[in-house]
N, C-alpha and C. Protein backbone atom coordinates (compact mmCIF):
# COMPACT_ATOMS: atom_id res chain seq x y z
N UNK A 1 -10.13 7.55 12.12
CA UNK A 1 -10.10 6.13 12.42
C UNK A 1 -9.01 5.86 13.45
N UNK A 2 -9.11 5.20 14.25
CA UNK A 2 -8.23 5.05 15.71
C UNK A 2 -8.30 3.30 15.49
N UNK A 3 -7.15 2.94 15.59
CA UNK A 3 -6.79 1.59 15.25
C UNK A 3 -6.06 1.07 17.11
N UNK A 4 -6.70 0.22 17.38
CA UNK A 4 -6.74 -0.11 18.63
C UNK A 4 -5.61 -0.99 18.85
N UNK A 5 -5.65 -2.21 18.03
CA UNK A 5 -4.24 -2.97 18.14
C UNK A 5 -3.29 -2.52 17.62
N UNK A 6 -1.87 -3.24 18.34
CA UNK A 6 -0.77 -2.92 17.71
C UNK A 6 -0.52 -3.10 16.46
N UNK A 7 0.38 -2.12 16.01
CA UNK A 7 0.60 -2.61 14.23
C UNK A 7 2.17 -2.82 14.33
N UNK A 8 2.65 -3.95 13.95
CA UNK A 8 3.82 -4.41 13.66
C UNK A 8 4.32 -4.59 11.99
N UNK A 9 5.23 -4.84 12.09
CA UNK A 9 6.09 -4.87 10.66
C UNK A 9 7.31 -5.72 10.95
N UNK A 10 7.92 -6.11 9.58
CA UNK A 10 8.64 -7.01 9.79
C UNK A 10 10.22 -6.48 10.43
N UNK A 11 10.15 -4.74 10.51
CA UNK A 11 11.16 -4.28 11.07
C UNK A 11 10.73 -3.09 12.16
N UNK A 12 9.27 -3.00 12.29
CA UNK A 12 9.33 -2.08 13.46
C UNK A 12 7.95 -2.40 14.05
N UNK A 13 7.59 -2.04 15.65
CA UNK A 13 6.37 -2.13 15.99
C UNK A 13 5.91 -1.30 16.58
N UNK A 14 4.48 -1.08 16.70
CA UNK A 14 4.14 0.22 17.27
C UNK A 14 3.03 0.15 18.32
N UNK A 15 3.65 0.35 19.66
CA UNK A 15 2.46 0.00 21.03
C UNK A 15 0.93 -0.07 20.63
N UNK A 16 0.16 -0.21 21.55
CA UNK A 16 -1.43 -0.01 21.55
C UNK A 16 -1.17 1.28 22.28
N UNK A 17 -2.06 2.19 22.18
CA UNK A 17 -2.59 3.49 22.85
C UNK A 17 -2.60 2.87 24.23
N UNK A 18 -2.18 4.07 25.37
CA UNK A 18 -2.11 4.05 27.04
C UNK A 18 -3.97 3.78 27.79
N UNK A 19 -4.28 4.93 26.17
CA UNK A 19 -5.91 4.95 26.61
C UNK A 19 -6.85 3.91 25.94
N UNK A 20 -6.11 3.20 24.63
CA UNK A 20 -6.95 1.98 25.00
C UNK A 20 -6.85 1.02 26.04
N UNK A 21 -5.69 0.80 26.14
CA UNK A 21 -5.69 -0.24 27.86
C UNK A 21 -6.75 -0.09 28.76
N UNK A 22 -6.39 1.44 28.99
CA UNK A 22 -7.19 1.95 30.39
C UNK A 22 -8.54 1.85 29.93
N UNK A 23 -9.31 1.81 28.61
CA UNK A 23 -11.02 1.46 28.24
C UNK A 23 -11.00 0.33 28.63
N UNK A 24 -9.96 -0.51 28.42
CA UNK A 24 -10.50 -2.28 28.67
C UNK A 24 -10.77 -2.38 30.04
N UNK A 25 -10.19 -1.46 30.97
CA UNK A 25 -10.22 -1.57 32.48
C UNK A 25 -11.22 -1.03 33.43
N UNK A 26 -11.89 -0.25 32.78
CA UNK A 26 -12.91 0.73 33.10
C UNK A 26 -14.69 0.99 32.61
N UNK A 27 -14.86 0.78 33.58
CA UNK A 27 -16.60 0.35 33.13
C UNK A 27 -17.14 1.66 31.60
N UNK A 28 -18.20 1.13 30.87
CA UNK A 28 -18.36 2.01 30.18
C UNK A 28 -18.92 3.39 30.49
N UNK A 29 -19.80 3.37 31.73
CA UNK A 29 -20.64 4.56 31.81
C UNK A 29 -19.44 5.42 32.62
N UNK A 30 -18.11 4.58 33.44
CA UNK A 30 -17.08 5.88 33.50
C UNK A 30 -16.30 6.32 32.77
N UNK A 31 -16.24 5.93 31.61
CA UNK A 31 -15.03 5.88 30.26
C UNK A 31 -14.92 7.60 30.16
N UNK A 32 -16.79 8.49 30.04
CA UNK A 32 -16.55 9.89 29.60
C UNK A 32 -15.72 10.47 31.04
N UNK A 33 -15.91 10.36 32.14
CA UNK A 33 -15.46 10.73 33.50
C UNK A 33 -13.63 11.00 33.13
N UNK A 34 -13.17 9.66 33.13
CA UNK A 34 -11.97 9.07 32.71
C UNK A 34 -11.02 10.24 31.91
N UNK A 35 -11.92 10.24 30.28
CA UNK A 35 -11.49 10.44 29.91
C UNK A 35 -11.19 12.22 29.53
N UNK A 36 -12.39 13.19 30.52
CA UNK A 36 -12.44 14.27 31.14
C UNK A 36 -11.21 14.61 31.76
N UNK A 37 -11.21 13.86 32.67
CA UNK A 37 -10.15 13.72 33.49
C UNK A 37 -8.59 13.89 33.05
N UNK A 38 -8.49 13.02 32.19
CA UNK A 38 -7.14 13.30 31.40
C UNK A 38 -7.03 14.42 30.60
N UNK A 39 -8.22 14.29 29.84
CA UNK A 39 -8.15 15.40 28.72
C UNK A 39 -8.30 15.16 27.86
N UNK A 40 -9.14 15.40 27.01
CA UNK A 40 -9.86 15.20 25.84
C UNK A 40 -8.93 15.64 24.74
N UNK A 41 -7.90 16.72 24.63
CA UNK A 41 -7.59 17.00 23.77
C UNK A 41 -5.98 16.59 23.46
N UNK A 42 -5.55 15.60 24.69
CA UNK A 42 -4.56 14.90 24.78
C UNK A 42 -4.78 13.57 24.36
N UNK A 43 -5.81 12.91 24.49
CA UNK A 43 -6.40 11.43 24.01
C UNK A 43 -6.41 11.81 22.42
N UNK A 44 -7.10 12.96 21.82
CA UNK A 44 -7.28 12.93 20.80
C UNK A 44 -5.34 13.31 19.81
N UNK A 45 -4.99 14.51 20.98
CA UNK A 45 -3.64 14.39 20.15
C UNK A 45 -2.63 13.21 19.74
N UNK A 46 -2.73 12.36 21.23
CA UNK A 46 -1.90 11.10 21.13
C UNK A 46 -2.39 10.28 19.60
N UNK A 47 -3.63 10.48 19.93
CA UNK A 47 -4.01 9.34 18.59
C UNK A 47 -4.00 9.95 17.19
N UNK A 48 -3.47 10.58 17.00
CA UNK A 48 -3.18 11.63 15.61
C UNK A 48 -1.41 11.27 15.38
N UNK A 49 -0.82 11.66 16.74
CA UNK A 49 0.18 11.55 16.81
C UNK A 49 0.81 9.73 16.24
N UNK A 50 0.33 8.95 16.95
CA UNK A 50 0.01 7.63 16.55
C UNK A 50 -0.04 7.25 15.05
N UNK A 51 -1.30 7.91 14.48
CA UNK A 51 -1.49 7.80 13.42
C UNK A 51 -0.21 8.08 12.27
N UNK A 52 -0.14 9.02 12.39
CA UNK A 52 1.26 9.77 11.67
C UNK A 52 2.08 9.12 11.93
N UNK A 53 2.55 8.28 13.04
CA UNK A 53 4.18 7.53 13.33
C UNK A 53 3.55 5.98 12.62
N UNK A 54 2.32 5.71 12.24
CA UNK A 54 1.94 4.61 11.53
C UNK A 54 2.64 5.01 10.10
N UNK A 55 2.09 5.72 9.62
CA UNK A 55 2.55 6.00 8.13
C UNK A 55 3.62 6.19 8.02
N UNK A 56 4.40 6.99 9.21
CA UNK A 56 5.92 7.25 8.53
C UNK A 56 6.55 5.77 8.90
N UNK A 57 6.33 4.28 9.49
CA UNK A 57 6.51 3.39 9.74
C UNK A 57 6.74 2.64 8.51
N UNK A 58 5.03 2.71 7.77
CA UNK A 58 4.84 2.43 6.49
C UNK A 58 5.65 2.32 5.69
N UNK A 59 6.21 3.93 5.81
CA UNK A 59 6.95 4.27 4.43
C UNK A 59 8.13 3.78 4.75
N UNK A 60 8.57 3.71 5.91
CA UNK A 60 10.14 3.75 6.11
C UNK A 60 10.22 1.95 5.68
N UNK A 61 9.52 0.92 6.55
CA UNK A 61 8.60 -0.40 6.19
C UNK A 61 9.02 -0.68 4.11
N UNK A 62 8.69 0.31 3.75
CA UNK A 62 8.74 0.15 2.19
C UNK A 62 10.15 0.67 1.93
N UNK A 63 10.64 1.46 2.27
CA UNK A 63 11.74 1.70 1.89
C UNK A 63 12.77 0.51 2.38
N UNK A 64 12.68 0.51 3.32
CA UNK A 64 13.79 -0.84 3.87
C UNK A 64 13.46 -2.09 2.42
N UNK A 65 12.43 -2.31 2.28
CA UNK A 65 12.28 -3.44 1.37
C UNK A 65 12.60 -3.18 0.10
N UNK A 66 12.26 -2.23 -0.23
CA UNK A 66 13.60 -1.80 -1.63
C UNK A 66 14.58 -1.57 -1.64
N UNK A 67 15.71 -1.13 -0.19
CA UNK A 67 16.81 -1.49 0.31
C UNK A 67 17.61 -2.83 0.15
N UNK A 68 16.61 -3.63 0.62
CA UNK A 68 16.57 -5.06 0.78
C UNK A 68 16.70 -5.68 -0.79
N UNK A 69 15.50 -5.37 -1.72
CA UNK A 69 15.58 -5.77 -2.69
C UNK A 69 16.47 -5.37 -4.14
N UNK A 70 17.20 -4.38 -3.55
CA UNK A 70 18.42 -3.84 -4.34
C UNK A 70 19.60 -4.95 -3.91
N UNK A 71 19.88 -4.81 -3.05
CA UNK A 71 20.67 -5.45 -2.29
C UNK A 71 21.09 -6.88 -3.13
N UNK A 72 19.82 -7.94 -3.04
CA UNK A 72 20.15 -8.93 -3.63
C UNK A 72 20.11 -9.19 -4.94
N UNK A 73 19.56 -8.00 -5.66
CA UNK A 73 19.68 -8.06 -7.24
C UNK A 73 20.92 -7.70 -7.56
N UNK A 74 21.94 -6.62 -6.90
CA UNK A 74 23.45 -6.38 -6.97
C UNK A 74 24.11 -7.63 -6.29
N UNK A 75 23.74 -8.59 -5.72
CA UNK A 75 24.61 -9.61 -5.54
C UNK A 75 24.36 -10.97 -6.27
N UNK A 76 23.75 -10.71 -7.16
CA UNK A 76 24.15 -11.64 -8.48
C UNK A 76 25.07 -11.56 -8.77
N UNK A 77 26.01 -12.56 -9.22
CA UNK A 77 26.94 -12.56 -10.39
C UNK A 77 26.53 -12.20 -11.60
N UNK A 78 27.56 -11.71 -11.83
CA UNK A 78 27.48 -11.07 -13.55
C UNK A 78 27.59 -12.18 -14.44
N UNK A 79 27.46 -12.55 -15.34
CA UNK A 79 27.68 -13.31 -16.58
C UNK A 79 28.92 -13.34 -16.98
N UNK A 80 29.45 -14.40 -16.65
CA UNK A 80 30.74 -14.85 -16.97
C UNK A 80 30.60 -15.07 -19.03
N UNK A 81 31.95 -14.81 -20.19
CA UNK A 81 31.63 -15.55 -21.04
C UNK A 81 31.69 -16.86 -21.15
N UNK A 82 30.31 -16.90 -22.46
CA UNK A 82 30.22 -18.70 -22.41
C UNK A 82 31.48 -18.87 -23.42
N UNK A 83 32.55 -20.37 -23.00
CA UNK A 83 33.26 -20.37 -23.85
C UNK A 83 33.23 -21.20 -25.07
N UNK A 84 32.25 -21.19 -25.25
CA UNK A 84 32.00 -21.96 -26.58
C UNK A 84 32.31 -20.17 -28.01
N UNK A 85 31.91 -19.76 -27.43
CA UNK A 85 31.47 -18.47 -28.15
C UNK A 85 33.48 -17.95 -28.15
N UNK A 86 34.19 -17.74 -29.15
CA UNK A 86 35.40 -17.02 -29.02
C UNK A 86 35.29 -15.92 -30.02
N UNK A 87 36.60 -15.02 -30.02
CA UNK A 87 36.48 -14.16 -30.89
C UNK A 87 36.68 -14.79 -32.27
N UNK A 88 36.12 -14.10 -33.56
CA UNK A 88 36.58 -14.61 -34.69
C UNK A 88 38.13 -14.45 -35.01
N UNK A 89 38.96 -15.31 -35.38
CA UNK A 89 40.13 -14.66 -35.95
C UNK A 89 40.48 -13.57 -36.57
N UNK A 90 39.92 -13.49 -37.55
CA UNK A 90 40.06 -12.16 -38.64
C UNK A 90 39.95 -10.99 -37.22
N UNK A 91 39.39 -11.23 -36.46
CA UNK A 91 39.10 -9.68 -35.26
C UNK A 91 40.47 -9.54 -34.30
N UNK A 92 41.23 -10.95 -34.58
CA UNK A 92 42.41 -10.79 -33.18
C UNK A 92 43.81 -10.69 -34.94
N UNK A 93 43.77 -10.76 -36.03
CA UNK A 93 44.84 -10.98 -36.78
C UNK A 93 45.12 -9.21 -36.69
N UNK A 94 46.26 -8.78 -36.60
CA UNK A 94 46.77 -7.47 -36.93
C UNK A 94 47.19 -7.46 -38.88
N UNK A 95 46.49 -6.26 -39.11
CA UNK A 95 46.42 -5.83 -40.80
C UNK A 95 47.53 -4.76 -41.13
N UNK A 96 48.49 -4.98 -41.84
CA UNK A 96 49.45 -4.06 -41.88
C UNK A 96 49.28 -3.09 -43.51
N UNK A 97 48.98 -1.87 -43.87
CA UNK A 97 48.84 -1.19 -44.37
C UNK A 97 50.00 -1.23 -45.12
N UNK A 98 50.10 -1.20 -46.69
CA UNK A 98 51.20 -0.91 -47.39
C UNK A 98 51.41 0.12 -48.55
């Protein structure tokens, strides 16, 4: 599957292919000529290559956001005590053994 538009993210983006441009520019019955020309097995590597820098995008894409979402769960405040709640006496009196 060869994905023609760009794919963006909220922290990285990733061009359109050189050789889709050049299809939009170029009649269809010269597209095989064209793409002879360059090389068939360079059109096909780029877009593999592509593919793969999609996913590692992905992942990296997901990782930042659990970065992110650590982030603001550690910047909560902690729970202060409520002071209605004190210690019992009997727990703060010192007991002297005789």
């Amino acid at each position: 599957m060869v994905r023609s538009e760009a794919i963006s993210s909220e922290y990285f983006q990733i061009r359109k292919l050189l050789w889709d441009e050049l299809k939009l520019n170029v009649i269809s019955s010269e597209e095989g000529e064209l793409r002879s020309a360059i090389g068939n097995h360079l059109i096909e590597g780029n877009e593999e290559l592509r593919q793969e820098l999609a996913v590692l995008v992905e992942i990296l894409t997901e990782f930042q956001q659990q970065n992110d979402d650590i982030r603001i769960y550690t910047n909560i405040p902690t729970m202060q005590p409520l002071p209605h709640l004190k210690t019992p006496k009997y727990l703060t009196t010192s007991f002297q053994l005789q």
